[in-house]
PDB file of N, CA and C in Angstrom:
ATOM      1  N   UNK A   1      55.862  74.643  27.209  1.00  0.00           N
ATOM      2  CA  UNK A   1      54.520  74.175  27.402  1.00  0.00           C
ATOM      3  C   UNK A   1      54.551  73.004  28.383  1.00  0.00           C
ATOM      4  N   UNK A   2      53.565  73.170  28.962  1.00  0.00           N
ATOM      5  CA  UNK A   2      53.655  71.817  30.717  1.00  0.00           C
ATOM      6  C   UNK A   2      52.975  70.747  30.112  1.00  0.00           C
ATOM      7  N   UNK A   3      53.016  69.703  30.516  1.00  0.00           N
ATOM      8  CA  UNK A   3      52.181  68.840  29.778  1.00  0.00           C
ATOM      9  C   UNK A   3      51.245  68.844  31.247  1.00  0.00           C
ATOM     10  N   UNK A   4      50.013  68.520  30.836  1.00  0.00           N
ATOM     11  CA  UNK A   4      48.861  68.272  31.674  1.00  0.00           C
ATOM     12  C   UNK A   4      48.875  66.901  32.353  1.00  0.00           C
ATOM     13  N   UNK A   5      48.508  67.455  33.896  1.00  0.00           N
ATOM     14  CA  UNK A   5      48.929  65.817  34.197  1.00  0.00           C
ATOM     15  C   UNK A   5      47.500  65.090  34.938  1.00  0.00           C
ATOM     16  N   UNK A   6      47.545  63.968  34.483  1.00  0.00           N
ATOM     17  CA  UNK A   6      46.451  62.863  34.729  1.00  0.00           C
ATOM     18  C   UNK A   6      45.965  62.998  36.311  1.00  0.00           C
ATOM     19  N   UNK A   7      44.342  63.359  36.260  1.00  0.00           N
ATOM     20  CA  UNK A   7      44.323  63.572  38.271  1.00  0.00           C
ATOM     21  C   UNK A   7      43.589  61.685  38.509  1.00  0.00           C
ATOM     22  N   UNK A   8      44.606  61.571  39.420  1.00  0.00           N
ATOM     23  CA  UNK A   8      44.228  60.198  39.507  1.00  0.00           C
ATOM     24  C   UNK A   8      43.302  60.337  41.163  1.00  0.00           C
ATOM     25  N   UNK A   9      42.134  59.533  41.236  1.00  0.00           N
ATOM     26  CA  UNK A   9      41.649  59.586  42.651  1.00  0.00           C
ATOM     27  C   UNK A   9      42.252  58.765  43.158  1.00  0.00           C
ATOM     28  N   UNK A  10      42.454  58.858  44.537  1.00  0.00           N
ATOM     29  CA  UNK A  10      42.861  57.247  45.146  1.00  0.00           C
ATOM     30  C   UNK A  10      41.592  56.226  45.662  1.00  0.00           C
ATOM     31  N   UNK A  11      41.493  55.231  45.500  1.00  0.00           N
ATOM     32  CA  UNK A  11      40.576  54.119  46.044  1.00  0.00           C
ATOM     33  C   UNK A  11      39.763  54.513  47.647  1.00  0.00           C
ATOM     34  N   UNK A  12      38.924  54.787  47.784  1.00  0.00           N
ATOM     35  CA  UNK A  12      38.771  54.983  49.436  1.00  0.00           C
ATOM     36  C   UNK A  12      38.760  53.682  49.779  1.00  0.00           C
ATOM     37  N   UNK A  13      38.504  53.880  51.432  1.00  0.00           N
ATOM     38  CA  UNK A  13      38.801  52.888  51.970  1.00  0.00           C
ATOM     39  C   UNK A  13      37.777  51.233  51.948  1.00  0.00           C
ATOM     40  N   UNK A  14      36.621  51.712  51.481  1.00  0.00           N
ATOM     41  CA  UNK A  14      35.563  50.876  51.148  1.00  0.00           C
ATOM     42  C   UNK A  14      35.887  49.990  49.732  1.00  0.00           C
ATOM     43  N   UNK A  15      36.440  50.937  49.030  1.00  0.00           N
ATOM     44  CA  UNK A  15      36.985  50.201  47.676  1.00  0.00           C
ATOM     45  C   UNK A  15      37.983  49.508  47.703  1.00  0.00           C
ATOM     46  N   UNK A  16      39.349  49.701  48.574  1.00  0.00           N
ATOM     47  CA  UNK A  16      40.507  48.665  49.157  1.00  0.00           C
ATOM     48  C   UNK A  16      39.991  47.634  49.449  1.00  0.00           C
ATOM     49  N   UNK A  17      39.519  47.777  50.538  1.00  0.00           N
ATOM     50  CA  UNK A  17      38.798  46.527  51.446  1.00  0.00           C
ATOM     51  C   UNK A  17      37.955  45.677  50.420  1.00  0.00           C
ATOM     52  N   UNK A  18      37.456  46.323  49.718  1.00  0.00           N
ATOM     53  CA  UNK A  18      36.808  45.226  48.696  1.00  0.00           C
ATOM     54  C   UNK A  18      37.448  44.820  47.534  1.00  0.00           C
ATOM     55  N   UNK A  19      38.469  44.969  47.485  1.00  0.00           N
ATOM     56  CA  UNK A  19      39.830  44.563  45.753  1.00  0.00           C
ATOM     57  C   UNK A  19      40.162  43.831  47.077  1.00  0.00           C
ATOM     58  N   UNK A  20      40.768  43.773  48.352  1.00  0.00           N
ATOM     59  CA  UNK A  20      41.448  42.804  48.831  1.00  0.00           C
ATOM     60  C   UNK A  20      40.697  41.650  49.165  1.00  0.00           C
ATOM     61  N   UNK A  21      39.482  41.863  49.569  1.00  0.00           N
ATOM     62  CA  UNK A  21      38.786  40.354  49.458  1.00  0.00           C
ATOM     63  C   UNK A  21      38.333  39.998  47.930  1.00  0.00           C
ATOM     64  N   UNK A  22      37.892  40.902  47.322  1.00  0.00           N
ATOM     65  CA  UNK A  22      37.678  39.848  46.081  1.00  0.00           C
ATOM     66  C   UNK A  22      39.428  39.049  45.657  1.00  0.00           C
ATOM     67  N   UNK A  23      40.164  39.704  45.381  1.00  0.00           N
ATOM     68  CA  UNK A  23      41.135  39.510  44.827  1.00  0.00           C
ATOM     69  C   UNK A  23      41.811  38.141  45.872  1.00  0.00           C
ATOM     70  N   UNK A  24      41.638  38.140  47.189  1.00  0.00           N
ATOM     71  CA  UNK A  24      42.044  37.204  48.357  1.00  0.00           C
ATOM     72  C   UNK A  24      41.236  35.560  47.527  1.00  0.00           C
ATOM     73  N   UNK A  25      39.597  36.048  47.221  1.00  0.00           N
ATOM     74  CA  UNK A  25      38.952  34.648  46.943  1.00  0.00           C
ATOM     75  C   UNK A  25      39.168  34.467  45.700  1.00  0.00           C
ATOM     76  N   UNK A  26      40.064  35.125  44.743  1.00  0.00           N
ATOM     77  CA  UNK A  26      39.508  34.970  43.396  1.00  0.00           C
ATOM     78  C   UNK A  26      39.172  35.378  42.703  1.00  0.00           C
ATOM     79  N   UNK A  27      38.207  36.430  42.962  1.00  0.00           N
ATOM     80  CA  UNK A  27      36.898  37.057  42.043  1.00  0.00           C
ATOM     81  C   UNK A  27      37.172  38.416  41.756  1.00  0.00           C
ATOM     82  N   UNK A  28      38.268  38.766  41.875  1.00  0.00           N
ATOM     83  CA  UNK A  28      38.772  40.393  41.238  1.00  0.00           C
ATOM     84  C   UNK A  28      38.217  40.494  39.927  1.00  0.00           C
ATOM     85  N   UNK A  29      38.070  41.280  39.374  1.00  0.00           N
ATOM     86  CA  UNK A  29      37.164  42.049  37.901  1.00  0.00           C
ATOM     87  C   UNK A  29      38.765  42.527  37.342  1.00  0.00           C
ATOM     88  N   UNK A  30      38.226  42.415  35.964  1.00  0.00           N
ATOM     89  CA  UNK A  30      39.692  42.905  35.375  1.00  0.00           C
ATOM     90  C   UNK A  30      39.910  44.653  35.209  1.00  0.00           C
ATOM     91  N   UNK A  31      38.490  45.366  35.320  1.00  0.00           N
ATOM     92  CA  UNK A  31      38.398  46.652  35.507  1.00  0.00           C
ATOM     93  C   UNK A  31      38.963  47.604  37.116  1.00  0.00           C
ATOM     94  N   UNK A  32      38.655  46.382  37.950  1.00  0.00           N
ATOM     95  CA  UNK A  32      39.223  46.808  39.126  1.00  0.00           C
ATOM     96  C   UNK A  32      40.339  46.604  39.843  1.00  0.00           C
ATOM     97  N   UNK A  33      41.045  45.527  39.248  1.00  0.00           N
ATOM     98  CA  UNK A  33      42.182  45.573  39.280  1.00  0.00           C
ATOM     99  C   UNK A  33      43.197  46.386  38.778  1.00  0.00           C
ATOM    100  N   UNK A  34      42.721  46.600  36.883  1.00  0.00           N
ATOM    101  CA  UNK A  34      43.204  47.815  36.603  1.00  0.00           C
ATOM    102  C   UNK A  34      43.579  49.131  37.368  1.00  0.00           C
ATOM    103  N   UNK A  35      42.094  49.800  37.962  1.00  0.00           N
ATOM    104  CA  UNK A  35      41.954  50.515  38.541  1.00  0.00           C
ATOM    105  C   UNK A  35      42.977  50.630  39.748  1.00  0.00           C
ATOM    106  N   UNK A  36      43.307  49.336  40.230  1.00  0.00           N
ATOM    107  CA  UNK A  36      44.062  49.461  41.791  1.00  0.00           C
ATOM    108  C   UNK A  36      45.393  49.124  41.379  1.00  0.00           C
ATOM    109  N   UNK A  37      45.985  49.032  39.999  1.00  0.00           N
ATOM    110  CA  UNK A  37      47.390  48.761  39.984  1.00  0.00           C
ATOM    111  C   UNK A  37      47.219  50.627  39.614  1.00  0.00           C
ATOM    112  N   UNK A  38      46.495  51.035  38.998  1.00  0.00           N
ATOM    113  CA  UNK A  38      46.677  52.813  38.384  1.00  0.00           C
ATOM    114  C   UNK A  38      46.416  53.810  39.133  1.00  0.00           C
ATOM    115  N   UNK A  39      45.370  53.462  40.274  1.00  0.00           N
ATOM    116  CA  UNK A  39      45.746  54.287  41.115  1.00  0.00           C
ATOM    117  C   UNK A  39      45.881  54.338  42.800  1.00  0.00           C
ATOM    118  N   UNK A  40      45.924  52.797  43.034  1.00  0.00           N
ATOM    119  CA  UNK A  40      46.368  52.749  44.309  1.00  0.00           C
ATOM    120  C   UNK A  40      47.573  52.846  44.875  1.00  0.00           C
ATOM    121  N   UNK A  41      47.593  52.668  45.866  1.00  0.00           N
ATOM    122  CA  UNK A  41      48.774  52.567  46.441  1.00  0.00           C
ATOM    123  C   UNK A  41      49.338  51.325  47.114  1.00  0.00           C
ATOM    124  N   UNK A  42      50.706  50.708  46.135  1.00  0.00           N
ATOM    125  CA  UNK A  42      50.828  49.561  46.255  1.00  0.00           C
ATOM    126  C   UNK A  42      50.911  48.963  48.036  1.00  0.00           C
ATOM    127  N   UNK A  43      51.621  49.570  48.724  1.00  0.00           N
ATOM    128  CA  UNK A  43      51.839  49.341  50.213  1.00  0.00           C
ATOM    129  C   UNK A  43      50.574  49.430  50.945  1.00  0.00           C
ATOM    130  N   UNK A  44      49.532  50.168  50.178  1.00  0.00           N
ATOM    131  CA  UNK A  44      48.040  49.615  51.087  1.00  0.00           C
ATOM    132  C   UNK A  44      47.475  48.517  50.841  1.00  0.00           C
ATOM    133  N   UNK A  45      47.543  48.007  49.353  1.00  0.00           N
ATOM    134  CA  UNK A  45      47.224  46.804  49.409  1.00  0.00           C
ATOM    135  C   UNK A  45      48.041  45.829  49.557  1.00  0.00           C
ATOM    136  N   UNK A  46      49.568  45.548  50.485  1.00  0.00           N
ATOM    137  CA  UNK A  46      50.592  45.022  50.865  1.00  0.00           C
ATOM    138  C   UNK A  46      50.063  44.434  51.876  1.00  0.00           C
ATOM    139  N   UNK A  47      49.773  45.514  52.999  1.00  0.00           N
ATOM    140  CA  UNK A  47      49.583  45.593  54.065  1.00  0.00           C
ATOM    141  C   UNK A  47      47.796  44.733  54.211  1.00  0.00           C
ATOM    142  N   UNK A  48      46.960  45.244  53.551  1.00  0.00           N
ATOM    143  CA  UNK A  48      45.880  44.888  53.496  1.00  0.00           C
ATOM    144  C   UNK A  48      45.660  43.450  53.080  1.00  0.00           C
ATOM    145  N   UNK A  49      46.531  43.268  52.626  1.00  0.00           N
ATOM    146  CA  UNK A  49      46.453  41.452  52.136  1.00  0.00           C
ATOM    147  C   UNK A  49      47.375  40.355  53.061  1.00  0.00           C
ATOM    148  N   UNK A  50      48.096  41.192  53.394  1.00  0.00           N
ATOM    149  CA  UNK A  50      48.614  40.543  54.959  1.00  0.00           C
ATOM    150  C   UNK A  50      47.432  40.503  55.684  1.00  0.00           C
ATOM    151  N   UNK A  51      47.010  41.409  56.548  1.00  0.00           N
ATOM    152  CA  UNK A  51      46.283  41.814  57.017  1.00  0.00           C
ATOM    153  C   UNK A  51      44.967  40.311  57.428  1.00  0.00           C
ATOM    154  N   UNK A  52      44.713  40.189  56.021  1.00  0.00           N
ATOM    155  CA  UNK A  52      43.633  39.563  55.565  1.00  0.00           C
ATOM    156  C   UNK A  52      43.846  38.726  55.931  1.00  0.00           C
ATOM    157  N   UNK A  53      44.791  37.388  55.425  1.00  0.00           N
ATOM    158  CA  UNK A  53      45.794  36.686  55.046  1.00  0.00           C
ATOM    159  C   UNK A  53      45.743  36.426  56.487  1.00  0.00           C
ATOM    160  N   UNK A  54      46.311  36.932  57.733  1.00  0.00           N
ATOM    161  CA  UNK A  54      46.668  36.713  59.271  1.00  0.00           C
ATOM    162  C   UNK A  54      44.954  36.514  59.474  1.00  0.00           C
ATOM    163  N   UNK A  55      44.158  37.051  59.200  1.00  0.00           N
ATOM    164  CA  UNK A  55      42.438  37.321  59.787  1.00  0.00           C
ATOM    165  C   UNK A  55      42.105  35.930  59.194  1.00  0.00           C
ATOM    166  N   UNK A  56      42.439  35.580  57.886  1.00  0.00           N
ATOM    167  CA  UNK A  56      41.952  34.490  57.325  1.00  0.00           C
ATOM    168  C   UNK A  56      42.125  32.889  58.115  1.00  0.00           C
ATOM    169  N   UNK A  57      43.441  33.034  58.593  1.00  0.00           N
ATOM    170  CA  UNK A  57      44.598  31.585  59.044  1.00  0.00           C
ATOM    171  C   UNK A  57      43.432  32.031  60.950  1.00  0.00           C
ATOM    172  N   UNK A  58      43.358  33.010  61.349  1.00  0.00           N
ATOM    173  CA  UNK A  58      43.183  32.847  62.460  1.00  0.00           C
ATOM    174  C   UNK A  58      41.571  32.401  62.534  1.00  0.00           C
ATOM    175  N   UNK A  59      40.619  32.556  61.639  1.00  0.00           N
ATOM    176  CA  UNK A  59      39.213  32.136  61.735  1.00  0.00           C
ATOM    177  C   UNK A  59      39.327  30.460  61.628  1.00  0.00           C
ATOM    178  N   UNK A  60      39.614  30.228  60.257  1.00  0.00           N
ATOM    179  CA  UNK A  60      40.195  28.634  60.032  1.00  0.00           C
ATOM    180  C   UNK A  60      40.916  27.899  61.443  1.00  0.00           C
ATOM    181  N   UNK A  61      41.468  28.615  61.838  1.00  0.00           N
ATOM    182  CA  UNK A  61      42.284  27.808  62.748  1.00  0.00           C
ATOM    183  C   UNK A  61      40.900  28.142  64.382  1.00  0.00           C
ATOM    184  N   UNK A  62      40.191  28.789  64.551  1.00  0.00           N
ATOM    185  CA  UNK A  62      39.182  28.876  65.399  1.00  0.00           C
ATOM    186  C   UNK A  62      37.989  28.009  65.255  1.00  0.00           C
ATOM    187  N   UNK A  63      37.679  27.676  63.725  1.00  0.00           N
ATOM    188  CA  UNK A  63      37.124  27.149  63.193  1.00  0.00           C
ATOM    189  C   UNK A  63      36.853  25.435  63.600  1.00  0.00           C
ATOM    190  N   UNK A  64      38.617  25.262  62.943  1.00  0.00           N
ATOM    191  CA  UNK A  64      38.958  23.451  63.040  1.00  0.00           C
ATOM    192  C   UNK A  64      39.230  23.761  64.060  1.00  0.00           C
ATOM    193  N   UNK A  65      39.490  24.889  65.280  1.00  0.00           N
ATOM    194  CA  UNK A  65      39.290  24.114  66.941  1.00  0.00           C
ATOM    195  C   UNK A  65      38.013  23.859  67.711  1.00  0.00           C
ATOM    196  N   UNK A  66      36.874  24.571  67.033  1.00  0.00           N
ATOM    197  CA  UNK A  66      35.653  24.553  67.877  1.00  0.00           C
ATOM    198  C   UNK A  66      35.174  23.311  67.144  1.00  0.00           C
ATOM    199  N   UNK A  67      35.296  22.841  65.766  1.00  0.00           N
ATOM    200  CA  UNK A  67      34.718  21.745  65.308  1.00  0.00           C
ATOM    201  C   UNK A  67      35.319  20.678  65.863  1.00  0.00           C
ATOM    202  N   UNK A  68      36.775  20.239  66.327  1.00  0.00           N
ATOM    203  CA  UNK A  68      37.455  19.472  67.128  1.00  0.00           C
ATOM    204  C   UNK A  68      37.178  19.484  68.705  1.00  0.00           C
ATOM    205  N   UNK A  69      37.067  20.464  68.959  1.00  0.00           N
ATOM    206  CA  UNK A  69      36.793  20.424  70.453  1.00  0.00           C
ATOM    207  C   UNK A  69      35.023  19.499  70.674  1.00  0.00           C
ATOM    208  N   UNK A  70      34.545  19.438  70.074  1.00  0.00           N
ATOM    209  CA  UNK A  70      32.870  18.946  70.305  1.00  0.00           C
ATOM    210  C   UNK A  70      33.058  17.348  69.827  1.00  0.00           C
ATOM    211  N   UNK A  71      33.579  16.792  69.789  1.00  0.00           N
ATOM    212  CA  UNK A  71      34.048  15.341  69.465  1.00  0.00           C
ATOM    213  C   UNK A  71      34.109  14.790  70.523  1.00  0.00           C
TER     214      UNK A  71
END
């Protein structure tokens, strides 16, 4: 007898993108995190939080130069 196996969906891409910013500021849900350790895929959200992470340091750093530059 086979055992029946669990159909897991994967996260589309609208749902990544949004576990990596909530989860980036803080505000991850404990249901959706669940959800993205069970059925995501760990190396997309690797990559995606790098990703972020490089997007994040480069606004900040555009940021404190345009607010420095007007002085």
């Amino acid at each position: 007898m086979t055992k029946p196996t669990k159909k897991t969906n994967k996260p589309s891409l609208g749902a990544v993108i949004k576990s990596i910013l909530a989860a980036g500021i803080g505000v991850q849900s404990d249901k959706n995190r669940t959800r993205d350790f069970e059925q995501g895929n760990p190396l997309t959200f690797i990559i995606g939080g790098i990703v972020f992470t490089l997007l994040f340091i480069a606004t900040l750093a555009l940021v404190v130069g345009f607010v420095l530059s007007n002085n």
